[in-house]
Structures are given as C-alpha cells and as structure tokens.
C-alpha atoms as a PDB file:
ATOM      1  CA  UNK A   1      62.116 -19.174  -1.020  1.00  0.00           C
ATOM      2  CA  UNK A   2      59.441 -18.238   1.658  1.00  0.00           C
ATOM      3  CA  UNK A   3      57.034 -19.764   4.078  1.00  0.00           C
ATOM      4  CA  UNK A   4      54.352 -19.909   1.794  1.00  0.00           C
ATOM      5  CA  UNK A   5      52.152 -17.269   4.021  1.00  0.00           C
ATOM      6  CA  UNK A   6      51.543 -15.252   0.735  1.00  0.00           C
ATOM      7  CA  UNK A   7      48.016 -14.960   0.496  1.00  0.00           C
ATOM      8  CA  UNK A   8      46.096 -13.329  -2.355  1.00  0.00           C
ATOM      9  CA  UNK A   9      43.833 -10.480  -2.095  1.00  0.00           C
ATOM     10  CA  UNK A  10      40.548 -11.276  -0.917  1.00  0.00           C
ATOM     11  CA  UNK A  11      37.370 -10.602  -3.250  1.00  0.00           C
ATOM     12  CA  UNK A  12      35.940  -7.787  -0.458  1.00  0.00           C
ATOM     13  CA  UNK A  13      39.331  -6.547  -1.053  1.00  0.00           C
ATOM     14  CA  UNK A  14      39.504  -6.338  -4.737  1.00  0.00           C
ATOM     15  CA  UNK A  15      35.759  -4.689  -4.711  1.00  0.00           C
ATOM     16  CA  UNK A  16      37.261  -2.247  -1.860  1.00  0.00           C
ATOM     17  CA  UNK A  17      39.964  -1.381  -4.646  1.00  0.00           C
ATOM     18  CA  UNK A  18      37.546  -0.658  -7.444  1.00  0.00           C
ATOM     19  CA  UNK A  19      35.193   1.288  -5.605  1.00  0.00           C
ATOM     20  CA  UNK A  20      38.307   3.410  -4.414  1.00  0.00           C
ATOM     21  CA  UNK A  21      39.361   3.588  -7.865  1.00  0.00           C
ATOM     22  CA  UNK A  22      35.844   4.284  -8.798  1.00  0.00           C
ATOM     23  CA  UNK A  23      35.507   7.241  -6.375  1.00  0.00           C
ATOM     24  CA  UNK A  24      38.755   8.672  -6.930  1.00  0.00           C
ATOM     25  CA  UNK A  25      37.153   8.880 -11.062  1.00  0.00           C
ATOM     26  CA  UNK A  26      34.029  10.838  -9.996  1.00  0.00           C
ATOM     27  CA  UNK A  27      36.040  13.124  -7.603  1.00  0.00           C
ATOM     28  CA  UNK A  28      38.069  13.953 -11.328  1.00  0.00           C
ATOM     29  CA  UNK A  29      35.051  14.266 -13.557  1.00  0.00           C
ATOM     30  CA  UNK A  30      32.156  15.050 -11.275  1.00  0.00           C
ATOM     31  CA  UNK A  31      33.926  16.766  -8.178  1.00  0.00           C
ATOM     32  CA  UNK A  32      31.670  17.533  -5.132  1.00  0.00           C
ATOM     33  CA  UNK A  33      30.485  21.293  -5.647  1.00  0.00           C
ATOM     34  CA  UNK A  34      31.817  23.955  -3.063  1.00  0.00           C
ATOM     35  CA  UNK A  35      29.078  26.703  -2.438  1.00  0.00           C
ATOM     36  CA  UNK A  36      30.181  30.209  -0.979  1.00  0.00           C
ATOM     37  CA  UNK A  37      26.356  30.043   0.486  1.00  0.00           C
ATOM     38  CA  UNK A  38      23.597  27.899   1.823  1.00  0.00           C
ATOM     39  CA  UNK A  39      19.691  28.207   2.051  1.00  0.00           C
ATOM     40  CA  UNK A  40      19.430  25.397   3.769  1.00  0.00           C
ATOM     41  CA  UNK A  41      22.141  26.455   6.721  1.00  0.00           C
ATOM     42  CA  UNK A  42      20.610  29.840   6.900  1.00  0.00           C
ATOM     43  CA  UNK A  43      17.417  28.800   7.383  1.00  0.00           C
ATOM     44  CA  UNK A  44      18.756  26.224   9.908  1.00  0.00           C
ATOM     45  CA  UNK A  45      20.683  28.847  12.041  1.00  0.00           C
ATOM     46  CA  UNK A  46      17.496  30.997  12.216  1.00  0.00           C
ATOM     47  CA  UNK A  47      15.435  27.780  13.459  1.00  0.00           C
ATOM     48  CA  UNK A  48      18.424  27.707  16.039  1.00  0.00           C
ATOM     49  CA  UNK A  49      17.966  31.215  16.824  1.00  0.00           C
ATOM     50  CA  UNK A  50      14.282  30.644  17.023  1.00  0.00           C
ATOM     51  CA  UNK A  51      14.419  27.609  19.351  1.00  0.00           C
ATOM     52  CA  UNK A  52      16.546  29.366  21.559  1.00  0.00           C
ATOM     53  CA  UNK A  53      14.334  32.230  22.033  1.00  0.00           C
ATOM     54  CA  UNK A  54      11.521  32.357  24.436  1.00  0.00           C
ATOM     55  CA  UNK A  55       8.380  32.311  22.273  1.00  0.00           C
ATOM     56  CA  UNK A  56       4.692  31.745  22.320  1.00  0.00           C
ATOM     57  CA  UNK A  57       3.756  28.508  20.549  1.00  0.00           C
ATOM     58  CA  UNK A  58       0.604  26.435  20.626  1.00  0.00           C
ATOM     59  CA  UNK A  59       1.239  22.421  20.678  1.00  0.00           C
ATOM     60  CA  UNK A  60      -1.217  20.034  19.808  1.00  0.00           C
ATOM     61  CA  UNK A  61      -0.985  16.216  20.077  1.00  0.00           C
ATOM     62  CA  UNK A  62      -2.623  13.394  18.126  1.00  0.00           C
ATOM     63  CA  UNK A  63      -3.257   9.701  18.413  1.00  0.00           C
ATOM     64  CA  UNK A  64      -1.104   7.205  16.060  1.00  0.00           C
ATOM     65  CA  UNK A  65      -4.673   7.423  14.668  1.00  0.00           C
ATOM     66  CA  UNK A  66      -4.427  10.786  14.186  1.00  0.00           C
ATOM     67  CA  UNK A  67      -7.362  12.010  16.471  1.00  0.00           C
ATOM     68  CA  UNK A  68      -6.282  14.956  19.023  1.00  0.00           C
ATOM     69  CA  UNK A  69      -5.333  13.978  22.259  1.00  0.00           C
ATOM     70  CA  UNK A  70      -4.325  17.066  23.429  1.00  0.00           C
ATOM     71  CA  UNK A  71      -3.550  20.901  23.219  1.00  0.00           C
ATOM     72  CA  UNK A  72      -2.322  23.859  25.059  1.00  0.00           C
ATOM     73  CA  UNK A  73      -0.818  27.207  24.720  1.00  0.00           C
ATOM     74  CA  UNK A  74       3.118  26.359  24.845  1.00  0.00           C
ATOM     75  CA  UNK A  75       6.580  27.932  25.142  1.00  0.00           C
ATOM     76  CA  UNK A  76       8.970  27.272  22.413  1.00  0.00           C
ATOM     77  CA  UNK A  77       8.996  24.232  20.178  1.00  0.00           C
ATOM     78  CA  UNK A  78       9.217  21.278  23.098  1.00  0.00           C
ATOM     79  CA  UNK A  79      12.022  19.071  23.878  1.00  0.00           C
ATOM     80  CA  UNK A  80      12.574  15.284  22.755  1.00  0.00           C
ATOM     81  CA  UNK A  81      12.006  13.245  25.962  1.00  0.00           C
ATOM     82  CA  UNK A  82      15.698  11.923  26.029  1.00  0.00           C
ATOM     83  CA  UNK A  83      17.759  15.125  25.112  1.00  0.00           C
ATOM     84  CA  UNK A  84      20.814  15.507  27.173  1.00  0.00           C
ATOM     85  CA  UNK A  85      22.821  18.007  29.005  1.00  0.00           C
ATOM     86  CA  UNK A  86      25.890  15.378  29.105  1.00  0.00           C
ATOM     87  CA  UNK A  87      26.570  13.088  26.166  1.00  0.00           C
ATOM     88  CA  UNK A  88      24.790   9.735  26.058  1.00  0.00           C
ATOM     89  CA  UNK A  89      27.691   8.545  24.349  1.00  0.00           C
ATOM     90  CA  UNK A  90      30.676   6.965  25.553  1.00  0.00           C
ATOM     91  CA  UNK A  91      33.725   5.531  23.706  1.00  0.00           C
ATOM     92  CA  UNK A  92      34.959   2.194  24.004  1.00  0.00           C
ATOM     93  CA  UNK A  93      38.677   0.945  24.627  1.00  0.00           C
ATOM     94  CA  UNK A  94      39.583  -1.142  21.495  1.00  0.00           C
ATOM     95  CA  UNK A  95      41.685  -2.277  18.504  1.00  0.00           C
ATOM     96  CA  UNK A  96      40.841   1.297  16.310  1.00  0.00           C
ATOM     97  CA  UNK A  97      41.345  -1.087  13.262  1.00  0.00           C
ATOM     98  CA  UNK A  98      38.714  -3.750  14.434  1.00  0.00           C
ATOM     99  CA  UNK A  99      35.938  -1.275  14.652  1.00  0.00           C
ATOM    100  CA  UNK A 100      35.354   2.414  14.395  1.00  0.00           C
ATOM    101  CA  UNK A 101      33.888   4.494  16.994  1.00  0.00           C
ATOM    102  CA  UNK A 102      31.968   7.979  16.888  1.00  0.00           C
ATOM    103  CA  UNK A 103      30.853   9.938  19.910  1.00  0.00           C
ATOM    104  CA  UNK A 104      27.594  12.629  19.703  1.00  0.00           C
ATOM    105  CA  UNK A 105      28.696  16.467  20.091  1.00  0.00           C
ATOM    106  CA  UNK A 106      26.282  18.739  21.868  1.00  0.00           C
ATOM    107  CA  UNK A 107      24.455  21.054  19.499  1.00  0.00           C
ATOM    108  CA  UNK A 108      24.755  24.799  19.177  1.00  0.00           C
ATOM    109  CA  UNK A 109      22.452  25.425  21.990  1.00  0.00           C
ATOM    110  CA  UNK A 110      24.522  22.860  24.055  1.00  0.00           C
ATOM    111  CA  UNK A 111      22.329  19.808  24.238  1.00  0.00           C
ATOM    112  CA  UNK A 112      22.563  16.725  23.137  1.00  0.00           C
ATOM    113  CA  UNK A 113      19.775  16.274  20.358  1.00  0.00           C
ATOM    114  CA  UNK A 114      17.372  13.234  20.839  1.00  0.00           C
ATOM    115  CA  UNK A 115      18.303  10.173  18.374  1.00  0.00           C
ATOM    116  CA  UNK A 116      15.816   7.396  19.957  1.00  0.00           C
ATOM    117  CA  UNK A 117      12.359   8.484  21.137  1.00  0.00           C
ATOM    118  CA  UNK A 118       9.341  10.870  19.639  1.00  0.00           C
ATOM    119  CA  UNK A 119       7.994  11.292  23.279  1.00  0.00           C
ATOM    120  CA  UNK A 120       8.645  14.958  23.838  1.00  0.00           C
ATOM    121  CA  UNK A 121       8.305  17.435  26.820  1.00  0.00           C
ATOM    122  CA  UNK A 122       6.018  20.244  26.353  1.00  0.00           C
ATOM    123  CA  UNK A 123       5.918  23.554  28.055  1.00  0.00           C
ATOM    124  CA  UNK A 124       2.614  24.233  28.553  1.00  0.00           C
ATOM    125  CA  UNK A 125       1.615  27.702  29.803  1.00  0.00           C
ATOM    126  CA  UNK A 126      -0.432  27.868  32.820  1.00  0.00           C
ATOM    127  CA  UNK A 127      -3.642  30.020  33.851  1.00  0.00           C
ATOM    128  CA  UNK A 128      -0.691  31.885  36.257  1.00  0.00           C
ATOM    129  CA  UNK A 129       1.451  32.175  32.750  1.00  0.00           C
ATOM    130  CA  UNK A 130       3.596  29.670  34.482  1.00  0.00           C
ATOM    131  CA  UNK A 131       5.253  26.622  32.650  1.00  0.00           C
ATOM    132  CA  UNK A 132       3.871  23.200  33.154  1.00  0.00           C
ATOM    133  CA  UNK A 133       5.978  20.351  31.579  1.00  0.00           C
ATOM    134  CA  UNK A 134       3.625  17.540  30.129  1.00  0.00           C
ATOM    135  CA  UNK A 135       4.820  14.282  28.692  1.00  0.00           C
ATOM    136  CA  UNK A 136       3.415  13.617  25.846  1.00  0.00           C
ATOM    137  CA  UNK A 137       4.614  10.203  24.076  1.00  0.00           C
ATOM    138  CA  UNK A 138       1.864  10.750  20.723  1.00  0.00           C
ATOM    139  CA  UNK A 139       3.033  13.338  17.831  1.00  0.00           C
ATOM    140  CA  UNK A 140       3.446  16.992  18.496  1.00  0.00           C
ATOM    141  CA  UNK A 141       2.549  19.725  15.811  1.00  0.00           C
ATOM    142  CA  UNK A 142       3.851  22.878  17.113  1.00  0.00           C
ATOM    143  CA  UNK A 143       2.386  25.782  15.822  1.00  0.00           C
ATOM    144  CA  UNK A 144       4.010  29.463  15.935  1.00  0.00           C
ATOM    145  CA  UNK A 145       1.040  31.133  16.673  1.00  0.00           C
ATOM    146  CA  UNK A 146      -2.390  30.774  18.749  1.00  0.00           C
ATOM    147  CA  UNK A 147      -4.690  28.171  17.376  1.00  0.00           C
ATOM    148  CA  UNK A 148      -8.316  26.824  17.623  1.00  0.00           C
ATOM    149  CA  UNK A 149      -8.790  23.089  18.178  1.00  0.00           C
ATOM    150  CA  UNK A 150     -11.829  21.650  17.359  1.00  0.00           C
ATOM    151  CA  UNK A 151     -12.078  17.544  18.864  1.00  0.00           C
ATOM    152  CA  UNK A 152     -15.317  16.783  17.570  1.00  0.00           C
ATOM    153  CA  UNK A 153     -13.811  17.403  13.968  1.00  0.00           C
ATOM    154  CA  UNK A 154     -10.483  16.442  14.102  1.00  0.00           C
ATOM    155  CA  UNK A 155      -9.590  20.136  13.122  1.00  0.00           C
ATOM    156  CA  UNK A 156      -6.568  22.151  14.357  1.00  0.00           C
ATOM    157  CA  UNK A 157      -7.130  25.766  12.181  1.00  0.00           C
ATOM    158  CA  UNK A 158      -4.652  29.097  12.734  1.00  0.00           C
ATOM    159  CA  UNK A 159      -6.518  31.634  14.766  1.00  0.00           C
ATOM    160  CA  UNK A 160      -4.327  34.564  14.577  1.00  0.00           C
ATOM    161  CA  UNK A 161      -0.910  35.915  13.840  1.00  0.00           C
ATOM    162  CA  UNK A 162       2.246  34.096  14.244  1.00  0.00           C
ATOM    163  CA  UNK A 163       4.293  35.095  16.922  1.00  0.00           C
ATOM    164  CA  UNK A 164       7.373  33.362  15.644  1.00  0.00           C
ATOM    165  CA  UNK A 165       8.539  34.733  12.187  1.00  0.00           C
ATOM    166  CA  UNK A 166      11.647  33.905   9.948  1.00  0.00           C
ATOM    167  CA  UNK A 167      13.259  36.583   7.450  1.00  0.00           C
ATOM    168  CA  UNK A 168      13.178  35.425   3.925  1.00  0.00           C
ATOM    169  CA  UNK A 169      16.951  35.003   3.680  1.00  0.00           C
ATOM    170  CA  UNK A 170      18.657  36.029   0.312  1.00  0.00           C
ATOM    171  CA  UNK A 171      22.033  35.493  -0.771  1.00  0.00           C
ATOM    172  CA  UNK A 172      24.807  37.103  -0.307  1.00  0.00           C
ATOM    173  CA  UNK A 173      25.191  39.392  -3.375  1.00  0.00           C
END
C-alpha cells in the first residue's frame, strides 16, 4: 500500500491554516480601506522636502537626565551617526524556504536611514557661518527657528520666528 511516510499535519500547521482562513474572512467582511489621499504622506514628503533643504535650525542636547549638555545654531535637522551612503545590508546565499531575507533601500534623499544608534551628527554653524560637525551621542531637539537656552534652569524657550515652515496641506477636492 505505501511506505508508511504519511505524516499528519502538524499543530503549527493546522493554526497556520486557520489563521489563513481567518484572514482570508476579514479581507471579505472588513477589507483593508484604499484612500485616494494621505495626511500623513503629505506631511511626510514635505518633512522630506524640508530635510533636504538647506535651513537654519537651532539643536540643543540633553543628558539621559534631561539637563542640557549642549546647544548651537545648526543647519538642517542633523544626521543619525550611522546613516549610509551604501547599504549596510547584505543578502545571504541560502535555502529561500529555510529563512527569509530583506535588504534596506536608500530613502528618497538617497541615504540609508539609521536603524541602530541615537548618536547623531550635528551641523553646527560657526562664528565664520561655516559648518562644524559635532558628535553628539545624548538626545537632540531640533528646533526650526533661533532659540534661547537657559542652563541654570533647564529651559530651552523659542526666541523668534521659525525659519522652517510647512503648508497646512488639504485634500485634494
């Protein structure tokens, strides 16, 4: 009759085959909404409009305590210590069945985006109005516009206008 290799399904795969089944029933009765417009991508294609943009800033740094460390007048909204010109990323030979692997894409402005570190590089403007990269590995508050730091208070507050601005977007009509 056979070899007797017939093996019954497993229990991970009789779960795997109700949650498909499962799925497949909200995809019917609750299907996944298609939008012909989104806030939140708007507002994220100005911020990469923005960041790509040479504008006055003012960074400020703080302790994991929270007390400021540090300020200056800056140049755009700094860079995450490890972002990349090349991808970080690399993808392995293998058995595509055993394991799945994904590979990082550069970004719109054609970096690869930091995933492991909240040290950051900040362009600090000089006396000269020249840039002056400073590592800073404490939390940076960038701030589109000049402010005044005060360290015996612990106080950042806005001293002026912004100089970076974002349209209120509306939707398409």
């Amino acid at each position: 009759m056979g070899n007797g290799s017939c093996s019954s399904p497993t229990q991970e795969d009789r779960d795997s085959e109700i949650s498909n089944m499962q799925q497949a029933q909200y995809a019917k009765g609750q299907p996944v909404p298609v939008y012909d417009w989104s806030l939140e991508r708007e507002l994220l294609i100005q911020l990469y409009n923005i960041r790509n943009s040479r504008v006055s800033t003012h960074s400020v740094w703080r302790s994991d305590y929270g007390m400021v460390e540090g300020d200056c007048p800056s140049m755009g909204y700094g860079l995450p210590y490890d972002t990349s010109l090349t991808n970080p990323w690399q993808a392995e030979e293998g058995n595509w069945r055993e394991s799945i692997t994904s590979i990082g894409q550069a970004e719109p402005n054609g970096v690869f985006a930091s995933t492991n570190t909240s040290a950051t590089w900040v362009m600090c403007v000089g006396t000269s109005g020249s840039l002056e990269p400073v590592y800073v590995e404490s939390k940076v508050t960038v701030f589109p516009g000049p402010v005044v730091v005060n360290y015996e208070t612990n106080r950042v507050n806005r001293s002026g206008k912004a100089s970076v601005i974002m349209k209120k977007p509306e939707a398409p009509k």
